[in-house]
Protein backbone atom coordinates (compact mmCIF):
# COMPACT_ATOMS: atom_id res chain seq x y z
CA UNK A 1 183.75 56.36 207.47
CA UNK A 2 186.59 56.16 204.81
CA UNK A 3 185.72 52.81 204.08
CA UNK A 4 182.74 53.81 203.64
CA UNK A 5 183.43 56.97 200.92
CA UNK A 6 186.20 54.50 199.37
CA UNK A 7 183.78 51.76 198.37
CA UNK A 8 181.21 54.62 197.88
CA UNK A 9 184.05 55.98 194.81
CA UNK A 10 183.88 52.18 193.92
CA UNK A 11 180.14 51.73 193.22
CA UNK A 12 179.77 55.14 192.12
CA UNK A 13 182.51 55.96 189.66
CA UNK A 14 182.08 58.88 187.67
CA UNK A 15 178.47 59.36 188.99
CA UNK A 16 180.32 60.87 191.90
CA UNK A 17 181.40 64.25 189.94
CA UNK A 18 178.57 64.59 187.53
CA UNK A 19 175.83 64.19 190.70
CA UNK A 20 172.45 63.80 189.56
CA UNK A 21 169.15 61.69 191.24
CA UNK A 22 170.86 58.59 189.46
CA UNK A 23 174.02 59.02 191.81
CA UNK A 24 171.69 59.12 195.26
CA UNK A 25 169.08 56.64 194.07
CA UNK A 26 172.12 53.95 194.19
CA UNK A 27 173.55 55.67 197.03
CA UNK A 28 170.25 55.03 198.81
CA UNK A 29 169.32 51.66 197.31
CA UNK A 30 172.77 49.49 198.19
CA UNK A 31 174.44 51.40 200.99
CA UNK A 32 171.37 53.03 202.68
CA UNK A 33 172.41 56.72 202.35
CA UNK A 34 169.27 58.03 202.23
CA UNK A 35 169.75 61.20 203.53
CA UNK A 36 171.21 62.43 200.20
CA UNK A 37 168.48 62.02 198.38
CA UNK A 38 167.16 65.03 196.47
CA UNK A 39 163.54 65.46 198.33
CA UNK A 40 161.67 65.67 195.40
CA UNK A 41 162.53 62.26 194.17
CA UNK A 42 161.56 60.73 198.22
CA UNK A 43 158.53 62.13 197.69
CA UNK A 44 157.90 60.77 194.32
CA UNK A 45 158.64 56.95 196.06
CA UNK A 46 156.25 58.03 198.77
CA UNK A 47 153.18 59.19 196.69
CA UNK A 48 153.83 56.26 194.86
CA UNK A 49 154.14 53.84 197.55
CA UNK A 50 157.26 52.67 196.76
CA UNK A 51 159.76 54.48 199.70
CA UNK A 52 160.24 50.85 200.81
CA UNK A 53 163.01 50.80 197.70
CA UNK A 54 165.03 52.91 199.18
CA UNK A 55 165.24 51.68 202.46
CA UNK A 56 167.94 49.25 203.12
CA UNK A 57 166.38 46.59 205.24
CA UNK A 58 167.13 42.90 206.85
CA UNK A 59 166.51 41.72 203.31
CA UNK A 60 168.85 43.05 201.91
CA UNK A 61 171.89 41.72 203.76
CA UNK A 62 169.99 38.31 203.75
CA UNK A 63 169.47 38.47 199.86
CA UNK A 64 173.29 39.20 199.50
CA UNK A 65 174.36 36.55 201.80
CA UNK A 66 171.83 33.87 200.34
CA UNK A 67 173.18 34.80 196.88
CA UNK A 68 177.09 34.17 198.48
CA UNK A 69 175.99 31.18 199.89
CA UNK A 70 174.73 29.66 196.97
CA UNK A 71 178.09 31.00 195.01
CA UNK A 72 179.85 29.18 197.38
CA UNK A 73 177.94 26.02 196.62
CA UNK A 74 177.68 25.96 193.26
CA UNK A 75 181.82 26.31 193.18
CA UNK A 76 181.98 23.41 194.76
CA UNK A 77 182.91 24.76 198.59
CA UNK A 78 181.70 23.05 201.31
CA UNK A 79 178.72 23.75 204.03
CA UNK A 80 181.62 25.29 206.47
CA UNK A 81 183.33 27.14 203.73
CA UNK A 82 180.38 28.43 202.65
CA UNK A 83 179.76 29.72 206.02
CA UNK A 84 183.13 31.82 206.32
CA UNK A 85 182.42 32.72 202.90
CA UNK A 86 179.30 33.58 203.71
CA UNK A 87 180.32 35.20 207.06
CA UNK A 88 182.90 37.57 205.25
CA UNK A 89 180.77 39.37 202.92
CA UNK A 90 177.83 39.80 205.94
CA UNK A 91 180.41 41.29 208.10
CA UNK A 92 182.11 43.79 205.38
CA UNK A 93 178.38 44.84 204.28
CA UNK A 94 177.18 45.33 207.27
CA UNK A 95 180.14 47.81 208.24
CA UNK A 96 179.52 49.67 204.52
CA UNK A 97 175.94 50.78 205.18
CA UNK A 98 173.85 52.16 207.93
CA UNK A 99 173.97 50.79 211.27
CA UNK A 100 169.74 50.58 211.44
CA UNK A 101 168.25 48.24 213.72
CA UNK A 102 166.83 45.35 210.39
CA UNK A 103 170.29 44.96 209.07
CA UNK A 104 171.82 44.97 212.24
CA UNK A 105 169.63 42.29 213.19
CA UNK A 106 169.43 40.29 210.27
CA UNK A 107 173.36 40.44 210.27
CA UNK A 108 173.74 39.07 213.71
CA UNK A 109 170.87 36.22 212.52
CA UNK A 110 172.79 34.95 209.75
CA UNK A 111 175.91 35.20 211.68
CA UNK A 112 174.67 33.25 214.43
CA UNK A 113 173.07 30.74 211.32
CA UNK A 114 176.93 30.37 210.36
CA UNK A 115 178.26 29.89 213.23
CA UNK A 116 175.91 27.46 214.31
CA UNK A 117 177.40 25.56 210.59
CA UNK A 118 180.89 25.66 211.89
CA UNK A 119 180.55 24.68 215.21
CA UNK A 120 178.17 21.40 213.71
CA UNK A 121 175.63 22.60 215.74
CA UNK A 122 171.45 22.53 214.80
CA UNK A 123 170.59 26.20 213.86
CA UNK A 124 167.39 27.61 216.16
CA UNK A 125 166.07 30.08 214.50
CA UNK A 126 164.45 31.29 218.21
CA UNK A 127 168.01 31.79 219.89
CA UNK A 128 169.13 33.81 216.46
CA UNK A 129 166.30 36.15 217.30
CA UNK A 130 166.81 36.06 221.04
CA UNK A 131 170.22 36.85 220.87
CA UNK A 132 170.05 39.62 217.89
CA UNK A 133 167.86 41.42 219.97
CA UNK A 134 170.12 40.89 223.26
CA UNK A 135 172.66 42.47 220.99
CA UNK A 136 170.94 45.44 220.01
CA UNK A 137 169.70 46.24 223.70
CA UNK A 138 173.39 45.83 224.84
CA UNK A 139 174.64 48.39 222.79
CA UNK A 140 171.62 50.69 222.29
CA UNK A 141 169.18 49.95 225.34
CA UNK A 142 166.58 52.65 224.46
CA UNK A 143 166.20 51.13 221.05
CA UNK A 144 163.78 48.94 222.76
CA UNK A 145 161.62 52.16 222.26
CA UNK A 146 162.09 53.23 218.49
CA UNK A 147 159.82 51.75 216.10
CA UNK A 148 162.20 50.44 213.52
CA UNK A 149 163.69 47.92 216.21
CA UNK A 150 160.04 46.66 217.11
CA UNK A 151 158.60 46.52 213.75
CA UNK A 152 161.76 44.48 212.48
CA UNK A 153 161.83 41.82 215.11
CA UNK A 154 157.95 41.90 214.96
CA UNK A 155 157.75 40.87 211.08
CA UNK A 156 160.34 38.49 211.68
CA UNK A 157 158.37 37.02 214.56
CA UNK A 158 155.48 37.05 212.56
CA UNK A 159 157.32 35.44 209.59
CA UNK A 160 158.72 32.66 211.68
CA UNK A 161 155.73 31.74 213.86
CA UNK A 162 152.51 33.38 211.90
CA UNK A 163 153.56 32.02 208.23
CA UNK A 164 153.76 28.44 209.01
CA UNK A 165 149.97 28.87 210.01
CA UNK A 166 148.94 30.64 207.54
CA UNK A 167 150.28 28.63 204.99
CA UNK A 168 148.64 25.39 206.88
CA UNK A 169 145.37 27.66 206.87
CA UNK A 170 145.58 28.23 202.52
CA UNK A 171 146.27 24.36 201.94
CA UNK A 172 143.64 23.21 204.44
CA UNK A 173 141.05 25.83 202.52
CA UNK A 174 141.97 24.94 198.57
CA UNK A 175 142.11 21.26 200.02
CA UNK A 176 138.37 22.34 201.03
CA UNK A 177 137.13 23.66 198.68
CA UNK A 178 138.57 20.97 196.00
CA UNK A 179 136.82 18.54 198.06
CA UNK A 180 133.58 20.41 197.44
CA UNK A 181 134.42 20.62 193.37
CA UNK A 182 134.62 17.35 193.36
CA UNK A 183 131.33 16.57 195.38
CA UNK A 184 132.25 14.53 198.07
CA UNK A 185 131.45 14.49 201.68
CA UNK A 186 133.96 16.37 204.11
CA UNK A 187 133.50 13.64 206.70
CA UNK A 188 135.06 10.11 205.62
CA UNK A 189 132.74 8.02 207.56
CA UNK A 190 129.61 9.37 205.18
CA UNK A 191 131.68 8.78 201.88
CA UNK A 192 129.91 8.47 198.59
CA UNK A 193 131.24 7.50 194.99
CA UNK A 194 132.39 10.93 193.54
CA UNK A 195 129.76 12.14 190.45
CA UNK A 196 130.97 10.77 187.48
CA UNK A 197 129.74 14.23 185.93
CA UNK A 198 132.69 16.07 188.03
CA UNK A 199 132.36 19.98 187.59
């Protein structure tokens, strides 16, 4: 917790003694303090649709370590460096903002990613999930009940398994319908000679 306030003083500055809905919107956008938020500016984001912006999510810490990682990479560091590089900043974010089941679990994933780097090992994406939410349930068994632990392993089960799919689905259907445009059979057994007049 005074880790926490110190690197709170940090990003804040001077916002700290003036206050002020700029003060908690940063609060609530980089370290997940949402709580301090003045109510009338949470409900703004809600009507709008926008609460998700003050959430801090999975994406977050996997945005931040990406960007690392590729910092790392472009100064010329190599894959394992880039890990502990990589591995550093995940760890010391993860302890600065709340402990919530998405960036607990996205930090364990992109530990586990690292890890796997060091130890010249294949990453599987499967075990990182497996093992994030083995994790969780360790430490917090009942978690298996609250919604924010099932709906972030469920989008990333449905971005690991469902998007490959879909994606195959949207090629397969402009490949389709470009095949249509361009007037030729579907089936290559009936070819024809494509119409010269095209659209």
């Amino acid at each position: 917790a005074a880790v926490r306030r110190h690197v709170r003083g940090l990003l804040l500055g001077d916002m700290m003694h003036h206050g002020g809905a700029d003060m908690t919107l940063l609060d609530a956008i980089v370290l997940g303090q949402r709580g301090a938020i003045d109510p009338k500016l949470n409900e703004a984001f809600v009507r709008t649709g926008c609460a998700h912006f003050l959430a801090v999510s999975g994406m977050n810490v996997c945005m931040l370590a990406a960007a690392f990682w590729l910092v790392g990479r472009l100064a010329g560091l190599n894959r394992r460096a880039g890990a502990m590089l990589t591995v550093l900043v995940t760890v010391v974010y993860t302890l600065l903002v709340e402990p919530l089941p998405p960036i607990l679990r996205a930090a364990v994933m992109i530990l586990v990613y690292c890890a796997s780097l060091l130890l010249y090992r294949a990453p599987s994406t499967s075990n990182a999930i497996a093992l994030a939410a083995a994790i969780l349930l360790c430490c917090r068994p009942t978690a298996l009940f609250d919604v924010g632990f099932q709906l972030s392993f469920m989008a990333v089960l449905g971005i690991v398994y469902l998007s490959p799919a879909v994606t195959q689905a949207w090629f397969d259907a402009v490949a389709g319908l470009r095949r249509l445009a361009a007037r030729r059979p579907l089936h290559p057994l009936e070819e024809q000679p494509p119409d010269p007049r095209g659209w």
